[in-house]
N, C-alpha and C. Protein backbone atom coordinates (compact mmCIF):
# COMPACT_ATOMS: atom_id res chain seq x y z
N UNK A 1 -23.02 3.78 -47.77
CA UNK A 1 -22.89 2.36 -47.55
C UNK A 1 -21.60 2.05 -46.78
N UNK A 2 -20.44 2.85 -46.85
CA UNK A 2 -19.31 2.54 -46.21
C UNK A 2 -19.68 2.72 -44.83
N UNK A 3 -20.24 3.79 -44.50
CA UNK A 3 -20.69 3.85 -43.23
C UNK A 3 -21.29 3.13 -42.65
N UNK A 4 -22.07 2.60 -42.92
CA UNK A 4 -22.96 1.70 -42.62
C UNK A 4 -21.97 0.28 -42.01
N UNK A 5 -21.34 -0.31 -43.17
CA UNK A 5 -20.12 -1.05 -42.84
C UNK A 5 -19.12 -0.77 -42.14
N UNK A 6 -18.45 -0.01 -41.51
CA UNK A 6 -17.55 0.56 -40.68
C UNK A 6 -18.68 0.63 -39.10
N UNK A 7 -19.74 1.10 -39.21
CA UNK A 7 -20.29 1.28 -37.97
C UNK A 7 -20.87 -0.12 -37.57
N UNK A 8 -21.26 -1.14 -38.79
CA UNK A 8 -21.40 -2.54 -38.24
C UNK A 8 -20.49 -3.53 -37.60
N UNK A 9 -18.93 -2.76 -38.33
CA UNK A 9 -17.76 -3.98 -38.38
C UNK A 9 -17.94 -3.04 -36.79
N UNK A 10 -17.53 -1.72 -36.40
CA UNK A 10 -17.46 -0.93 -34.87
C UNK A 10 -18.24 -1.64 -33.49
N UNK A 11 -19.58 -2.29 -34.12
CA UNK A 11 -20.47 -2.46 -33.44
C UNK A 11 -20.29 -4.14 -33.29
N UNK A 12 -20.15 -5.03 -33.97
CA UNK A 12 -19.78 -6.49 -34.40
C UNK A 12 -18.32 -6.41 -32.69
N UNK A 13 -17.24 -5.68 -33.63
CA UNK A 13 -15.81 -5.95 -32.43
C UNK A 13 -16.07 -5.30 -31.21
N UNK A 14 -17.60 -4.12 -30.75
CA UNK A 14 -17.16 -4.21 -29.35
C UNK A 14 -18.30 -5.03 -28.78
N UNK A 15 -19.07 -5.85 -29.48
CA UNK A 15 -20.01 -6.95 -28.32
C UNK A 15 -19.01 -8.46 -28.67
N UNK A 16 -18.03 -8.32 -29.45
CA UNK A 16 -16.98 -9.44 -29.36
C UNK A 16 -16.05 -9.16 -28.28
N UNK A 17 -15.92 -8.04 -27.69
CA UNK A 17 -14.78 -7.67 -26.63
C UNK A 17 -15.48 -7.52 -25.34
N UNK A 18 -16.82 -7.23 -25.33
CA UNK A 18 -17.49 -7.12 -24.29
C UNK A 18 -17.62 -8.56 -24.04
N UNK A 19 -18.00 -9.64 -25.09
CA UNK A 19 -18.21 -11.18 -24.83
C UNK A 19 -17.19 -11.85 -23.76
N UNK A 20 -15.63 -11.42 -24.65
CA UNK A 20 -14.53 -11.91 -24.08
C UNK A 20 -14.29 -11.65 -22.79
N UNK A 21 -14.65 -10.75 -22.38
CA UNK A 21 -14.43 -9.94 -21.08
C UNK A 21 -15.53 -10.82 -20.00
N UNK A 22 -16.53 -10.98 -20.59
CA UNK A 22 -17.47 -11.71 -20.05
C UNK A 22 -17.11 -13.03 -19.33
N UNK A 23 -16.36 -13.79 -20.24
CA UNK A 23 -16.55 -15.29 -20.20
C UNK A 23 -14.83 -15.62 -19.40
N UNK A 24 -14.34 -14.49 -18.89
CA UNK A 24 -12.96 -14.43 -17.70
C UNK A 24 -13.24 -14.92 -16.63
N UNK A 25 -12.54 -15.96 -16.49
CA UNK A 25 -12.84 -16.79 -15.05
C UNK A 25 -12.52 -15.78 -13.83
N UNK A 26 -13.36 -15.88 -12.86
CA UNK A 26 -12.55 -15.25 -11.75
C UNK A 26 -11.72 -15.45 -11.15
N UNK A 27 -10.86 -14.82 -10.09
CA UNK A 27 -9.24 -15.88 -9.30
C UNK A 27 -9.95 -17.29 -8.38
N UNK A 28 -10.90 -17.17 -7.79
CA UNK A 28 -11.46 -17.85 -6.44
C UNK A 28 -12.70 -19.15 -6.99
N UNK A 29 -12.29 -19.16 -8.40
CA UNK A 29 -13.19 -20.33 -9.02
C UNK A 29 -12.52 -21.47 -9.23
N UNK A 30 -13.67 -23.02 -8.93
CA UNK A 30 -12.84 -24.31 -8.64
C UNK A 30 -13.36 -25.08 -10.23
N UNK A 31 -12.81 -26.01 -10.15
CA UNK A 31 -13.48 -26.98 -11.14
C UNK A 31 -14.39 -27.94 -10.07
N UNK A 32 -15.42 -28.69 -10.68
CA UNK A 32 -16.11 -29.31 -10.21
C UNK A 32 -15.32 -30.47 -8.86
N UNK A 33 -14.91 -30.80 -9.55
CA UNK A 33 -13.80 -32.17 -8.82
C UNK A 33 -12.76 -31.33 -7.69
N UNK A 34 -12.34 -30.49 -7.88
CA UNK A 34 -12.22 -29.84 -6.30
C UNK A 34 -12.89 -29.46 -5.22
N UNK A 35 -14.17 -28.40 -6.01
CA UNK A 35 -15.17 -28.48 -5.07
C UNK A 35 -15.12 -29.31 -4.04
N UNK A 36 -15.87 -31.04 -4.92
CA UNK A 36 -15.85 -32.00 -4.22
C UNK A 36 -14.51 -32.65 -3.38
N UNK A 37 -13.79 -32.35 -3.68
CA UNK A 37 -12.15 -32.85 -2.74
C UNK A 37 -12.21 -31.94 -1.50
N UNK A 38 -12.80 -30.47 -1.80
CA UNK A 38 -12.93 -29.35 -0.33
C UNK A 38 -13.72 -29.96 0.13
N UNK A 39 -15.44 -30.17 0.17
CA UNK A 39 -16.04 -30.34 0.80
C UNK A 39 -15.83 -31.74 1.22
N UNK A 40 -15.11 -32.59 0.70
CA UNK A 40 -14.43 -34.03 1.28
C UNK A 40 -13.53 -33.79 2.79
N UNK A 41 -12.55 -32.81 2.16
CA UNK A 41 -11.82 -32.73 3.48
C UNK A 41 -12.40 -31.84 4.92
N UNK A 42 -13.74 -30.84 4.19
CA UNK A 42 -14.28 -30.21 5.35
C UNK A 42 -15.00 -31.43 6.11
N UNK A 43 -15.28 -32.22 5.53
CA UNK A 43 -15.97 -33.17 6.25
C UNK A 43 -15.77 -33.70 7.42
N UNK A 44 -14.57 -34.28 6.78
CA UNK A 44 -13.75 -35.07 7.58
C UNK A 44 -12.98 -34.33 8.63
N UNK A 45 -12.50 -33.04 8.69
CA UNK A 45 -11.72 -32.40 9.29
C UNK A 45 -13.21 -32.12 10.63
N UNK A 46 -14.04 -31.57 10.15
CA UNK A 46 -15.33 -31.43 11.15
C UNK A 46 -15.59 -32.91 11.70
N UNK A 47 -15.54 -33.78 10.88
CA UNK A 47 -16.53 -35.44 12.18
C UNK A 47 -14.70 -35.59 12.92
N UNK A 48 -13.86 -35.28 12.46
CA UNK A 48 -12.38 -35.31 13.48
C UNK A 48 -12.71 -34.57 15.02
N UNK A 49 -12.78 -33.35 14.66
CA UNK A 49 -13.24 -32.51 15.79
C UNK A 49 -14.34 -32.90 16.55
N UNK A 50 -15.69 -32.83 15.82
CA UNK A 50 -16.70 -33.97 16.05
C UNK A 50 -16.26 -35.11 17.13
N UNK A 51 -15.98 -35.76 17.32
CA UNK A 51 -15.43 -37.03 17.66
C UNK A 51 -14.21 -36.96 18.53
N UNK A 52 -13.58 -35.63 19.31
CA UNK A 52 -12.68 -35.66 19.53
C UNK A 52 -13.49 -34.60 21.03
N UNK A 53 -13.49 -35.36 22.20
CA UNK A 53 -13.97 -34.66 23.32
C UNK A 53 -13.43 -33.82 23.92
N UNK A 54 -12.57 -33.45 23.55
CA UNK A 54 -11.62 -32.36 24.15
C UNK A 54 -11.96 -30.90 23.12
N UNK A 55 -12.43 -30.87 22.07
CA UNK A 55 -12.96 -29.97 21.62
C UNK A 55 -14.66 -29.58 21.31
N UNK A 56 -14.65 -28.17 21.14
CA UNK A 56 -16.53 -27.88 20.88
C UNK A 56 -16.75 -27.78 19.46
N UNK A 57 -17.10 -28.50 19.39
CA UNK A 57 -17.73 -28.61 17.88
C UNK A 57 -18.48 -27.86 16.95
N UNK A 58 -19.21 -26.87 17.77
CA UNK A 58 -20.03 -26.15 17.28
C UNK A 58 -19.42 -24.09 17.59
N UNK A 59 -18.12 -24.79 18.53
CA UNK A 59 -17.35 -23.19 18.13
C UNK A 59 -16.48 -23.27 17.53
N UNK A 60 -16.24 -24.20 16.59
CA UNK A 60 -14.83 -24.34 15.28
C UNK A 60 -15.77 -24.45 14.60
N UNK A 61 -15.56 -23.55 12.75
CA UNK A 61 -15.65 -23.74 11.98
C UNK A 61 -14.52 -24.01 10.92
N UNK A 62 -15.09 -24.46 10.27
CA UNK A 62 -13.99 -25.64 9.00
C UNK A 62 -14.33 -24.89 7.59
N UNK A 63 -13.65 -24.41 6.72
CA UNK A 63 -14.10 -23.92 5.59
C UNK A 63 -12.62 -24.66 4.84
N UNK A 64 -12.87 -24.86 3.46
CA UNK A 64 -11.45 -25.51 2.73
C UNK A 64 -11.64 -25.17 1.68
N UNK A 65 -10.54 -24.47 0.89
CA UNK A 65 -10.46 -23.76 -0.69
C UNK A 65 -9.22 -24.43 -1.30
N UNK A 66 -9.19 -25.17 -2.03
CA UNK A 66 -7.83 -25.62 -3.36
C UNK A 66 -7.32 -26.23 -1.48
N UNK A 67 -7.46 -27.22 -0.97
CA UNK A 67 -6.76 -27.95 -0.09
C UNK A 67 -6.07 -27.19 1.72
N UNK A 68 -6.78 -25.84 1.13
CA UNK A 68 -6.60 -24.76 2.54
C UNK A 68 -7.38 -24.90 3.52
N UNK A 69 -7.04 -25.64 4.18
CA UNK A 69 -8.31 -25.51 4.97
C UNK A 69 -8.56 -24.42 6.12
N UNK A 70 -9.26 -23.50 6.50
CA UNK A 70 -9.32 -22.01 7.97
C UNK A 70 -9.76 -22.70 9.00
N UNK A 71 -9.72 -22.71 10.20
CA UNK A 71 -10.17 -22.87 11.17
C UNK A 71 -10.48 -21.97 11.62
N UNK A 72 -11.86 -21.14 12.46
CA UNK A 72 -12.07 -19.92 12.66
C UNK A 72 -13.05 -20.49 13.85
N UNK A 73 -13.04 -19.48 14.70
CA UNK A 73 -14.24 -19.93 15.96
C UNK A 73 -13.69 -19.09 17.42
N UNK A 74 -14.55 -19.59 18.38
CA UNK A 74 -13.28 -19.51 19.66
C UNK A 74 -13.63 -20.36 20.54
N UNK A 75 -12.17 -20.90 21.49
CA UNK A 75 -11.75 -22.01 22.37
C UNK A 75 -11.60 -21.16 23.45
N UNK A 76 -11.80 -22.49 24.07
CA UNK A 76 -10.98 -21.36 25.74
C UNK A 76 -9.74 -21.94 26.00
N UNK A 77 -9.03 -22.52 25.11
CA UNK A 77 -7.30 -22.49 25.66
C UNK A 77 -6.68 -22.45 24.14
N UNK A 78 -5.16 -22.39 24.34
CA UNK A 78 -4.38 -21.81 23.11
C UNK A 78 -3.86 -23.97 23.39
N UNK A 79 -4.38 -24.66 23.97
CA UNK A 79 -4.15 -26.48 23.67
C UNK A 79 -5.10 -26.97 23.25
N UNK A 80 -6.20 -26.30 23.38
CA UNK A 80 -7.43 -26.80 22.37
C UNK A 80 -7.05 -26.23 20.91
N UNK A 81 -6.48 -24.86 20.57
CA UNK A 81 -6.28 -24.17 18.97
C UNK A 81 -5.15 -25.53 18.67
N UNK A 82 -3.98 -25.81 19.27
CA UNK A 82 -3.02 -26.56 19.36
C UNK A 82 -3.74 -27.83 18.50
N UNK A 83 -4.04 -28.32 19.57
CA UNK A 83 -4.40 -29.79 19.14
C UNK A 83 -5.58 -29.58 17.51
N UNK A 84 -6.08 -28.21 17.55
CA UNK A 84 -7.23 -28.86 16.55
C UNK A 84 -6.40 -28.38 15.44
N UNK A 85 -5.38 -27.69 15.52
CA UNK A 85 -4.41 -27.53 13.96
C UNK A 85 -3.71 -28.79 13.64
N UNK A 86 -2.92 -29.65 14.76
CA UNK A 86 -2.39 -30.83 14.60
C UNK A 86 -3.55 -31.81 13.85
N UNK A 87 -4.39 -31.71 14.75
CA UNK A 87 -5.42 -32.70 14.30
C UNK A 87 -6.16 -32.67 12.54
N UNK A 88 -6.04 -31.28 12.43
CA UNK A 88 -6.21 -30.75 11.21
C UNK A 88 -5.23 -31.30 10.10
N UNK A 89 -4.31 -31.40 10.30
CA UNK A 89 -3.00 -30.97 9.32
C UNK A 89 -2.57 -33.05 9.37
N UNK A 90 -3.29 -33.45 9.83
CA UNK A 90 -3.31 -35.73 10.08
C UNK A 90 -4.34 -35.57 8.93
N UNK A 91 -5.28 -35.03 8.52
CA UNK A 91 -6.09 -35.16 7.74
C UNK A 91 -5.71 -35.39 5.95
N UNK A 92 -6.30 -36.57 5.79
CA UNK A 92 -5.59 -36.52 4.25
C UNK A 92 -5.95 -35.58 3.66
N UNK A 93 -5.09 -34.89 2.25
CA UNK A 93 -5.69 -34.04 1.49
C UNK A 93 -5.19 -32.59 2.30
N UNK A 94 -5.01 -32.54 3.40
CA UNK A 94 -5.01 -31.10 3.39
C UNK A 94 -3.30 -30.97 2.93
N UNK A 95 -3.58 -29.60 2.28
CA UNK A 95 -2.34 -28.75 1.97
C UNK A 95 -1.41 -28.23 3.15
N UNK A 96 -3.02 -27.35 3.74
CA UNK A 96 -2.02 -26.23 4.72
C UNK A 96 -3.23 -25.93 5.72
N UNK A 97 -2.88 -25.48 7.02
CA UNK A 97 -4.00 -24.79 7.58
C UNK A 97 -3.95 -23.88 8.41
N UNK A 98 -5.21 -22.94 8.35
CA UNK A 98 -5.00 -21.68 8.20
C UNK A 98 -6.10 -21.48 9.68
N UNK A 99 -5.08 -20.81 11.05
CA UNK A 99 -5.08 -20.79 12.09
C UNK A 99 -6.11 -19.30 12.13
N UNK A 100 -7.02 -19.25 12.63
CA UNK A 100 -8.11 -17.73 12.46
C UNK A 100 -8.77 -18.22 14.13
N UNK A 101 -8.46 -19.49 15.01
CA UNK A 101 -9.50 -19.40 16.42
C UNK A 101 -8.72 -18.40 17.45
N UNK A 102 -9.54 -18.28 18.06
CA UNK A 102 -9.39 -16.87 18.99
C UNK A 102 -9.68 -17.88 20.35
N UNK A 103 -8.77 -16.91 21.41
CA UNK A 103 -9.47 -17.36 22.56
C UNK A 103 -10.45 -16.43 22.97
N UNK A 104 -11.42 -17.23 24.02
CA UNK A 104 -12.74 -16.41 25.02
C UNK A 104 -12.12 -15.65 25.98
């Protein structure tokens, strides 16, 4: 019978440690209400560009994590990357932004 109890209490603490291990947030997870504040500022940072004829719209991409927003794509001048980081960084909400366009 002791055995029995020792191999239940054994068996009980490691699906309690396997649980715990389980339910560990990862580093790159938001709460709901940020989510929505990123995809607020991707928005807006895209209908900026959008709306702004001096850039292509569809070779910048906009991604935004905890208020970061990347810019990634490619331009054909280093005054188009220019202007769309300035233009980026007028945007409410953003933190910081994170320069990734390339030229053609």
């Amino acid at each position: 019978m002791k055995h029995f109890i020792r191999y239940a209490a054994a068996i009980f603490l490691a699906v309690s440690m396997i649980s715990m291990v389980g339910c560990a947030a990862p580093d790159k997870q938001q709460t709901v209400g940020a989510y929505i504040d990123d995809a607020t500022i991707t928005t807006r940072v895209k209908a900026a560009i959008f709306d702004d004829p001096g850039l292509r719209f569809h070779e910048i991409n906009v991604e935004t994590f905890d208020g970061v927003v990347q810019l990634s794509g490619f331009v054909s001048s280093q005054a188009e990357i220019n202007h769309a980081v300035q233009m980026t960084r007028r945007i409410e909400g953003v933190k910081s932004v994170r320069n990734d366009m390339r030229l053609k």
